[in-house]
PDB file of N, CA and C in Angstrom:
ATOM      1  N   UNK A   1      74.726  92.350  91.670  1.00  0.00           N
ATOM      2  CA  UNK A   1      75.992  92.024  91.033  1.00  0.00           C
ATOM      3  C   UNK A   1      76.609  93.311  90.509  1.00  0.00           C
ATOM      4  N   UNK A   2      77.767  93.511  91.003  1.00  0.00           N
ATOM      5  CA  UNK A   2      78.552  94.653  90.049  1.00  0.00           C
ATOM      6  C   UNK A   2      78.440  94.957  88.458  1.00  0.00           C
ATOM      7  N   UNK A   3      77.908  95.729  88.355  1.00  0.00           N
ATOM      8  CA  UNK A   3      77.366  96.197  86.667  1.00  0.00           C
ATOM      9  C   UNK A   3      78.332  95.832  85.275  1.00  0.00           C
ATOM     10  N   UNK A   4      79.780  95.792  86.382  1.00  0.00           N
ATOM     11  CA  UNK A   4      80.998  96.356  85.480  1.00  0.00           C
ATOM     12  C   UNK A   4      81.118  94.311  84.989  1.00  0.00           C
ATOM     13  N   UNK A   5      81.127  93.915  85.519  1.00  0.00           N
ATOM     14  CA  UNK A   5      81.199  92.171  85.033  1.00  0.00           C
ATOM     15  C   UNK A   5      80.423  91.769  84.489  1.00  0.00           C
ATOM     16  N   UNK A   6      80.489  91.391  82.962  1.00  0.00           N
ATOM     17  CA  UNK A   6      79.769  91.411  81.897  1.00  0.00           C
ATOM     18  C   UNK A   6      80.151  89.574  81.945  1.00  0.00           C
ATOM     19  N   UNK A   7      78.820  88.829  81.408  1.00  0.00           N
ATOM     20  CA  UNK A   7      78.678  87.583  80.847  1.00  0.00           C
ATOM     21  C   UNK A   7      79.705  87.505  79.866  1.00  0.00           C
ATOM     22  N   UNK A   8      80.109  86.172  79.813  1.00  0.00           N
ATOM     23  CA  UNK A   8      81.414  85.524  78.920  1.00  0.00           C
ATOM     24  C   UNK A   8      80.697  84.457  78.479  1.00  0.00           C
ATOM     25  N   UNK A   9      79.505  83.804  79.168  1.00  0.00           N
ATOM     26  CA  UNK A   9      79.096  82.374  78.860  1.00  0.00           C
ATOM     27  C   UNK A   9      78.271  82.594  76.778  1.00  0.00           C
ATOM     28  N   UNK A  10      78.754  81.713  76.296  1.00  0.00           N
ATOM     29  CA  UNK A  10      77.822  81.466  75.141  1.00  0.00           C
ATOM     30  C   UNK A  10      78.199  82.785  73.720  1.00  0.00           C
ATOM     31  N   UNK A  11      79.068  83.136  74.135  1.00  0.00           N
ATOM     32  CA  UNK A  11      79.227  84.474  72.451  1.00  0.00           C
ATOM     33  C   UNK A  11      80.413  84.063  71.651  1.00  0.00           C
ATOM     34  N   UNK A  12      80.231  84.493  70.373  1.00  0.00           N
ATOM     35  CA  UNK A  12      80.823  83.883  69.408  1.00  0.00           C
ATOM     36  C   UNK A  12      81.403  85.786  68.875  1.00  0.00           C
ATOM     37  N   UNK A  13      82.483  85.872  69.008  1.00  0.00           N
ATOM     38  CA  UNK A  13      83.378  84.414  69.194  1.00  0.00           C
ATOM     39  C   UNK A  13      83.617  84.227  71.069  1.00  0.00           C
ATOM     40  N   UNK A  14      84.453  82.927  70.937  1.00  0.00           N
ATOM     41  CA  UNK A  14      84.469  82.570  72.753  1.00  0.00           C
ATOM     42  C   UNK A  14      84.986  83.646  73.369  1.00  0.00           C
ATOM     43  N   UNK A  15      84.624  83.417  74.509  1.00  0.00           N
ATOM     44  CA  UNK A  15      85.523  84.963  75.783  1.00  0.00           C
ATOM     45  C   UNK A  15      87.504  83.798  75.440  1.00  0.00           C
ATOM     46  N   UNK A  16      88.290  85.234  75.845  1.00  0.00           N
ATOM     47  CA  UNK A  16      89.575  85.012  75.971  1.00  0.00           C
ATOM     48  C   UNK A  16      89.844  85.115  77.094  1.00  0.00           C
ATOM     49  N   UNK A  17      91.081  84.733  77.260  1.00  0.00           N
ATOM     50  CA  UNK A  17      91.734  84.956  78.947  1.00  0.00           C
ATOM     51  C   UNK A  17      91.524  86.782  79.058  1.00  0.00           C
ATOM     52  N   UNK A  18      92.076  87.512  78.190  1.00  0.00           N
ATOM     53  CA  UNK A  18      91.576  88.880  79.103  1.00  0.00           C
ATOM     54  C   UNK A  18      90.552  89.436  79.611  1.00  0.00           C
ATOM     55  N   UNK A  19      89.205  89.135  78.664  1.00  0.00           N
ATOM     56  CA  UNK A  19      87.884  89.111  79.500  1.00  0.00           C
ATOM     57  C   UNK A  19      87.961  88.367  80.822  1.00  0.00           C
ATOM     58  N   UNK A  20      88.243  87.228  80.759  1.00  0.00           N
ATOM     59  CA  UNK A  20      88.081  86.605  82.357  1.00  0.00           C
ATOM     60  C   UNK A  20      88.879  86.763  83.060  1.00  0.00           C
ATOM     61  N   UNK A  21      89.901  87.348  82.836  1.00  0.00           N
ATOM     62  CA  UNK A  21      91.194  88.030  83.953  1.00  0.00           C
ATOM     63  C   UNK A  21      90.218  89.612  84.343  1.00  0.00           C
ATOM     64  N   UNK A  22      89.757  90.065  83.291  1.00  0.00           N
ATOM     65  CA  UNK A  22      88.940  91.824  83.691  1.00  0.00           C
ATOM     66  C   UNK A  22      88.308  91.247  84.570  1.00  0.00           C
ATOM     67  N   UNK A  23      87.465  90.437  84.496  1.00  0.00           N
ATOM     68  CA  UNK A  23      85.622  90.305  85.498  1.00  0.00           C
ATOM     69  C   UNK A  23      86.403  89.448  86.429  1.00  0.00           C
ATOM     70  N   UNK A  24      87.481  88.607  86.702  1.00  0.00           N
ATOM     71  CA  UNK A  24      87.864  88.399  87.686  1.00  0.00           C
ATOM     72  C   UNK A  24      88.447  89.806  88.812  1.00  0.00           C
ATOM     73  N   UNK A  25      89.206  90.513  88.460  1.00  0.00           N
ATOM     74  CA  UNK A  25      90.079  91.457  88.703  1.00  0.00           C
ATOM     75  C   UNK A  25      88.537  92.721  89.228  1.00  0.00           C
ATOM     76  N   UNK A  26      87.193  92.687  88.261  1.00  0.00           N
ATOM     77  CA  UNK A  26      86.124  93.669  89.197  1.00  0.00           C
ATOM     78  C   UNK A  26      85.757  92.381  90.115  1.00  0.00           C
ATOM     79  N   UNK A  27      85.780  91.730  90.084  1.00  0.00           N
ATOM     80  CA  UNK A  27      84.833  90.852  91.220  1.00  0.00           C
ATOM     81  C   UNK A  27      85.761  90.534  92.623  1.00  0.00           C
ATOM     82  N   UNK A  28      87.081  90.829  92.298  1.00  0.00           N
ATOM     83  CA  UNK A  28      87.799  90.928  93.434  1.00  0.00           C
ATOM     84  C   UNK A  28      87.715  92.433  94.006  1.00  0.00           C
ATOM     85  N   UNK A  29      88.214  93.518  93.110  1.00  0.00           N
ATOM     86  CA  UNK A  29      87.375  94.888  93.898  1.00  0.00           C
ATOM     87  C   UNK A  29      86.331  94.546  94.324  1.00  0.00           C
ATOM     88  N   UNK A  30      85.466  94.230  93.778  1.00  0.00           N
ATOM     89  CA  UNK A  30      83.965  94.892  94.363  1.00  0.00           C
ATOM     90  C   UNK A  30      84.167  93.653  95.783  1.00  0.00           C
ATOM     91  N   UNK A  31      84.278  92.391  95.970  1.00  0.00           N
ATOM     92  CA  UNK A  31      84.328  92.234  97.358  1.00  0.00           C
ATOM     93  C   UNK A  31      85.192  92.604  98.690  1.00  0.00           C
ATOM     94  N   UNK A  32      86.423  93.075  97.932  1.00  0.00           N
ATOM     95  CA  UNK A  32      87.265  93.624  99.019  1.00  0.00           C
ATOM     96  C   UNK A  32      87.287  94.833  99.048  1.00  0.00           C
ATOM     97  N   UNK A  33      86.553  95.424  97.958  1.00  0.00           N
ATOM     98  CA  UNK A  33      85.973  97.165  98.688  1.00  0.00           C
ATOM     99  C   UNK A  33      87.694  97.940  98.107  1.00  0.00           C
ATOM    100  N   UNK A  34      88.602  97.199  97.169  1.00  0.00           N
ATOM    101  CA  UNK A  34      90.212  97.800  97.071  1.00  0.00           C
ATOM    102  C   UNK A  34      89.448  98.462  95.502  1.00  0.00           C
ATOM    103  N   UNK A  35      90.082  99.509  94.983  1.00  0.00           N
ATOM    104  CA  UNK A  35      90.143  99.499  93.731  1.00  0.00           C
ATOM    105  C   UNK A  35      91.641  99.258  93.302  1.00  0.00           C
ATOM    106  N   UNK A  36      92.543  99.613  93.999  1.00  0.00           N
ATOM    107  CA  UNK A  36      93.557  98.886  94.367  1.00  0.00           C
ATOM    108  C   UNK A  36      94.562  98.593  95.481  1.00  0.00           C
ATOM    109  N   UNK A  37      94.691  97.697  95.534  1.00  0.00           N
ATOM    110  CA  UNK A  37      95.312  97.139  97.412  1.00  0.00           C
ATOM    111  C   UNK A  37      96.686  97.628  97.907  1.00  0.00           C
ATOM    112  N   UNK A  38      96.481  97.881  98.891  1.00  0.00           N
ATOM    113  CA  UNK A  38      97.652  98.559  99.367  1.00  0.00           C
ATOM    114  C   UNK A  38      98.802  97.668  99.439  1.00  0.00           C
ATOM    115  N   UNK A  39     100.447  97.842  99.850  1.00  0.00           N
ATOM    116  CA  UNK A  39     100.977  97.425  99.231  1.00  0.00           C
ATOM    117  C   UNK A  39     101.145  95.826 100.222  1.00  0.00           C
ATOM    118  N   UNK A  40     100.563  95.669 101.137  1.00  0.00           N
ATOM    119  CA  UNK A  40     100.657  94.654 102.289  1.00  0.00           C
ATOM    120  C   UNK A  40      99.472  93.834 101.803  1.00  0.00           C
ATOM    121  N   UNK A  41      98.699  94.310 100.881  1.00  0.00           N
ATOM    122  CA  UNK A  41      97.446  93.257 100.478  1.00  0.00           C
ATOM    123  C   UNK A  41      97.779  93.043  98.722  1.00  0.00           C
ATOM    124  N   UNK A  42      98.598  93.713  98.453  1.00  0.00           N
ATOM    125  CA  UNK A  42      98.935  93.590  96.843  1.00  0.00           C
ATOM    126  C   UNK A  42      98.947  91.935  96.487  1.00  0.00           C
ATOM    127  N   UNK A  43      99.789  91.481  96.730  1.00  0.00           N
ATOM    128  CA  UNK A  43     100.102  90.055  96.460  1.00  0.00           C
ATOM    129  C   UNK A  43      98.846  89.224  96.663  1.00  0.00           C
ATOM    130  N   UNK A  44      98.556  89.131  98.154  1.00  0.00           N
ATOM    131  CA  UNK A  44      96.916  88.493  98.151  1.00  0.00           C
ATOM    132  C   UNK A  44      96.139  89.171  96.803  1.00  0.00           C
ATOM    133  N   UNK A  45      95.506  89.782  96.748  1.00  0.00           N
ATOM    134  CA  UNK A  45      94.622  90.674  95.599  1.00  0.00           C
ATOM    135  C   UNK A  45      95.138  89.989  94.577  1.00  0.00           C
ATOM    136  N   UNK A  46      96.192  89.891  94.031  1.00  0.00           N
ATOM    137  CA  UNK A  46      96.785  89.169  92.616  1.00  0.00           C
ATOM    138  C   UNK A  46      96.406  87.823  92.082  1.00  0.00           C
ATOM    139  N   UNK A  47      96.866  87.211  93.517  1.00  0.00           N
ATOM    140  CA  UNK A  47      96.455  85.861  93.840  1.00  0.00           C
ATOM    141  C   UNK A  47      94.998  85.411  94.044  1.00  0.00           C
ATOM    142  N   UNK A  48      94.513  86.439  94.498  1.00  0.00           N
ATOM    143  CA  UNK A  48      92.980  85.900  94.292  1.00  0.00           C
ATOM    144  C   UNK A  48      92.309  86.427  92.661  1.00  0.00           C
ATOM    145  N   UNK A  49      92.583  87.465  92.204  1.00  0.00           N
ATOM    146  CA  UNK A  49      92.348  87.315  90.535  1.00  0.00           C
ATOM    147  C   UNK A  49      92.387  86.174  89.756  1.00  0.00           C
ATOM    148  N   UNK A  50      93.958  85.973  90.241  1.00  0.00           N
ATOM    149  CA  UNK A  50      94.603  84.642  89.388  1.00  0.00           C
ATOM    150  C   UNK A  50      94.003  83.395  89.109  1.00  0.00           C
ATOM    151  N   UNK A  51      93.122  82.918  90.486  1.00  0.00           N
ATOM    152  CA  UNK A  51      92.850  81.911  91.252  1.00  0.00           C
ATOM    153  C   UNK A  51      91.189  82.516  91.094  1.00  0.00           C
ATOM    154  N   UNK A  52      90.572  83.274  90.721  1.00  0.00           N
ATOM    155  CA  UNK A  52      89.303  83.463  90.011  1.00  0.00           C
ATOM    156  C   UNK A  52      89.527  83.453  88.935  1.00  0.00           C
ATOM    157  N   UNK A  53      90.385  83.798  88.022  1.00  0.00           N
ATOM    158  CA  UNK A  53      90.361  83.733  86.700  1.00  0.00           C
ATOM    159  C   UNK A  53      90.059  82.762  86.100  1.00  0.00           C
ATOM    160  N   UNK A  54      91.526  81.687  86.802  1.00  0.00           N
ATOM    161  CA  UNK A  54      91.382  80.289  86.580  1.00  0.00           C
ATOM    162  C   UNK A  54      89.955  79.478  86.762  1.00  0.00           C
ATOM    163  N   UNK A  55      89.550  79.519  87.829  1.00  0.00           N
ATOM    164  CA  UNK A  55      88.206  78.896  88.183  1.00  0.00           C
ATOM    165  C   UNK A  55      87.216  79.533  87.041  1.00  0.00           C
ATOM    166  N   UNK A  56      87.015  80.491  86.497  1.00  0.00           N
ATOM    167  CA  UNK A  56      86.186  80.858  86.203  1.00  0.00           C
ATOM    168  C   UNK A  56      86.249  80.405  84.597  1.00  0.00           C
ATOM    169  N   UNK A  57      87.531  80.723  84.005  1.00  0.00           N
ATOM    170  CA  UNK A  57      88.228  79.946  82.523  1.00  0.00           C
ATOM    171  C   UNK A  57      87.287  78.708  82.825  1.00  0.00           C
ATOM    172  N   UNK A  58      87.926  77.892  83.832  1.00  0.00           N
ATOM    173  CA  UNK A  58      87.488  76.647  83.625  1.00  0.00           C
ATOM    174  C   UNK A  58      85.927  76.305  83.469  1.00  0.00           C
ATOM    175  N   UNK A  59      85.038  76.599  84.862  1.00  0.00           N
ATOM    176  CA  UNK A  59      83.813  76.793  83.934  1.00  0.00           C
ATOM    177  C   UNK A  59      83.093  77.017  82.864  1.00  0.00           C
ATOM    178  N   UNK A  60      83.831  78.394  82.405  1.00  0.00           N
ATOM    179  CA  UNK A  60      83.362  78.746  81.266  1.00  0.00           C
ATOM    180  C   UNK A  60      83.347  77.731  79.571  1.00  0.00           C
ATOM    181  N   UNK A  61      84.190  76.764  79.785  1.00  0.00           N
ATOM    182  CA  UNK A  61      84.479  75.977  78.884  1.00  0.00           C
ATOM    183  C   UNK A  61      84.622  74.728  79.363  1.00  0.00           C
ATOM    184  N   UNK A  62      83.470  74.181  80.592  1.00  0.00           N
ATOM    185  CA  UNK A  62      82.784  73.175  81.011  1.00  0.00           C
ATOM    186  C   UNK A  62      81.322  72.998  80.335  1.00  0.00           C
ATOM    187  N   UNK A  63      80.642  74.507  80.441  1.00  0.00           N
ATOM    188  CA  UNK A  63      79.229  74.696  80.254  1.00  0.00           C
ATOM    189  C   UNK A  63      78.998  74.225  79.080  1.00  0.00           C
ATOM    190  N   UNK A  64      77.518  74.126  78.839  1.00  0.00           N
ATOM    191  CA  UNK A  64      77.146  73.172  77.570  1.00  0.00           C
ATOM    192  C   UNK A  64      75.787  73.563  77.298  1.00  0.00           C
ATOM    193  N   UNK A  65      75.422  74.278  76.143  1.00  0.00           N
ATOM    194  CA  UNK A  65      74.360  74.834  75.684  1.00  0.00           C
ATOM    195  C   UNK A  65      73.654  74.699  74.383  1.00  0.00           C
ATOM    196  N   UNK A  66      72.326  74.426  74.256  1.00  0.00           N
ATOM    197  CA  UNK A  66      71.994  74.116  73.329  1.00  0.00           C
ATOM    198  C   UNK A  66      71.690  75.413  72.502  1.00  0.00           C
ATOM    199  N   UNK A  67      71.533  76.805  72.748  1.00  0.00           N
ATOM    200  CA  UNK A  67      70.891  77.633  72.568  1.00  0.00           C
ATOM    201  C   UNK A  67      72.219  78.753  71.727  1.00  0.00           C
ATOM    202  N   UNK A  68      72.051  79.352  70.739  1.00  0.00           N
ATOM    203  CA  UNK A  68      72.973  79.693  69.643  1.00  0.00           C
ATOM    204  C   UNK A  68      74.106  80.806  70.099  1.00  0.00           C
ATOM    205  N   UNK A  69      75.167  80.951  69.843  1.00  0.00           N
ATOM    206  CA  UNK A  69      75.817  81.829  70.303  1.00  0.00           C
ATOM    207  C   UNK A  69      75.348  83.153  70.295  1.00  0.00           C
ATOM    208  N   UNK A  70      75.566  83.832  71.392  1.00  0.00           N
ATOM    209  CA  UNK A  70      75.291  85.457  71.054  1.00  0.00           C
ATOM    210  C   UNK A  70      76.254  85.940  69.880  1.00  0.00           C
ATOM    211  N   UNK A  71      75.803  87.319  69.563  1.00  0.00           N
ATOM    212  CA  UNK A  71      76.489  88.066  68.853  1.00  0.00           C
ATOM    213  C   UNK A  71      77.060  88.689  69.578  1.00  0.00           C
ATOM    214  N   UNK A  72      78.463  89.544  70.224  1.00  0.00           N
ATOM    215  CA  UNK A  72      79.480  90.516  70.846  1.00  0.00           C
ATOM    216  C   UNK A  72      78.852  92.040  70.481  1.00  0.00           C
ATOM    217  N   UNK A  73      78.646  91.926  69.111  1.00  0.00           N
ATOM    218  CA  UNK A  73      78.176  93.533  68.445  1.00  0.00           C
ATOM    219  C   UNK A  73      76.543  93.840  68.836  1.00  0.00           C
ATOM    220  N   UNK A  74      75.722  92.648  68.544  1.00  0.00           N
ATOM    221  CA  UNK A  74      74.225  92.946  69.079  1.00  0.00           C
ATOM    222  C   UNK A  74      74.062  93.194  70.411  1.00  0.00           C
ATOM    223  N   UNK A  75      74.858  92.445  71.369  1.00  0.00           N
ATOM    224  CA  UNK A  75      74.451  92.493  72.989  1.00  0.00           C
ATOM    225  C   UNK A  75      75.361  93.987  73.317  1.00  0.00           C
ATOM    226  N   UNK A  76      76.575  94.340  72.541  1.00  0.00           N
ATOM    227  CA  UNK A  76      76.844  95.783  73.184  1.00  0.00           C
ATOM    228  C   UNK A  76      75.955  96.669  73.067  1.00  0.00           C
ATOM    229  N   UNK A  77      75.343  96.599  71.445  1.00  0.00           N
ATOM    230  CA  UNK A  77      74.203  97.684  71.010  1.00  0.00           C
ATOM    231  C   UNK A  77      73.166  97.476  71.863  1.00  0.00           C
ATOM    232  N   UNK A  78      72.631  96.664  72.100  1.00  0.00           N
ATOM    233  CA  UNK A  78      71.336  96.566  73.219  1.00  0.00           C
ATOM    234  C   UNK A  78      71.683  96.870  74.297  1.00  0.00           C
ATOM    235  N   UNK A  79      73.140  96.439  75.060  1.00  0.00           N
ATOM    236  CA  UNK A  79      73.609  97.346  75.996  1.00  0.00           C
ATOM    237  C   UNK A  79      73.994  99.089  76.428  1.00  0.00           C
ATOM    238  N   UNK A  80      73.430  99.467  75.020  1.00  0.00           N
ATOM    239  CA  UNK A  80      74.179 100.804  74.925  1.00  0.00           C
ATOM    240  C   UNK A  80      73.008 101.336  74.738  1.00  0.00           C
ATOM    241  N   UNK A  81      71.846 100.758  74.116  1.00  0.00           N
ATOM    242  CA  UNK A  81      70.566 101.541  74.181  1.00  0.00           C
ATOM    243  C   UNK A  81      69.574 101.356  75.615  1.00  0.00           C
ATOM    244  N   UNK A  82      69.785 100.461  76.434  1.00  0.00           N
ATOM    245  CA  UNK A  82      69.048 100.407  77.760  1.00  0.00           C
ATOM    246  C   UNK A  82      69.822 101.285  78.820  1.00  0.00           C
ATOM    247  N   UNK A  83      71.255 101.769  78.270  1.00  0.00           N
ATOM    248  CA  UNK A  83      72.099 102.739  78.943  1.00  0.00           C
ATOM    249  C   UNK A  83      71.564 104.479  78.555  1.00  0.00           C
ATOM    250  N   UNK A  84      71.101 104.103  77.140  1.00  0.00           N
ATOM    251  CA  UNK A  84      70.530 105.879  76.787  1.00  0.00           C
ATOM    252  C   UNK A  84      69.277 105.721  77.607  1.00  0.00           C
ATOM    253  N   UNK A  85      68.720 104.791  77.709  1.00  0.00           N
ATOM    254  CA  UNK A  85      67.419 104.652  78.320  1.00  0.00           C
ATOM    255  C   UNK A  85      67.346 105.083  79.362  1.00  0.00           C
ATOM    256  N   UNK A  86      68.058 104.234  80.137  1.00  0.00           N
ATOM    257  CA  UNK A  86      67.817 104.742  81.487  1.00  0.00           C
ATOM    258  C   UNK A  86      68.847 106.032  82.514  1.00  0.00           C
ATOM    259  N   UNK A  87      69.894 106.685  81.394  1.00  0.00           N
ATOM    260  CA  UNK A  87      70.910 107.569  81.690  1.00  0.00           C
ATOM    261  C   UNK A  87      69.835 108.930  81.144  1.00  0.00           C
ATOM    262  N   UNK A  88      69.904 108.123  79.755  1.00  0.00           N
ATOM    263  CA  UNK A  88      69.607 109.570  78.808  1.00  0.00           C
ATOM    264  C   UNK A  88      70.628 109.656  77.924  1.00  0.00           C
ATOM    265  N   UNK A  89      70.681 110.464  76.609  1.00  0.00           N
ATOM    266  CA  UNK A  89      71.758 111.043  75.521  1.00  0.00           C
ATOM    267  C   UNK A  89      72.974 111.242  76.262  1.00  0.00           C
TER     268      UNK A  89
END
């Protein structure tokens, strides 16, 4: 999975539409290989964000969990120390 698309499911506070417009918008790069589309694929590319975003909004506030919200600030910090880890300082 592309590194850059970070989990939305379960953190407090909830993901917003701009998180799931971002990880829509890498998950359309990373399968069409665009970082951005030329100008004959622009519109498609938009439209498929849009149309992942949506799908993905909607899931996200289908799911149903018994298990406590994450924290936003703890999972970056643990994200940022398995990054010194395995990068370095």
């Amino acid at each position: 999975m592309c590194r850059n698309i970070k989990t939305l499911f379960n953190f407090d506070p909830p993901v917003n539409r701009e998180e799931v417009r971002a990880a829509s918008l890498q998950f359309v790069r990373k399968i069409t290989g665009f970082n951005k589309p030329s100008k004959a694929n622009e519109i498609s590319f938009l439209v498929a964000v849009d149309e992942i975003a949506e799908i993905s909004a909607r899931l996200l506030h289908s799911l149903e969990t018994a298990a406590p919200p994450k924290n936003r600030e703890e999972e970056a910090a643990k994200a940022r120390a398995r990054a010194a880890e395995r990068f370095g300082d």
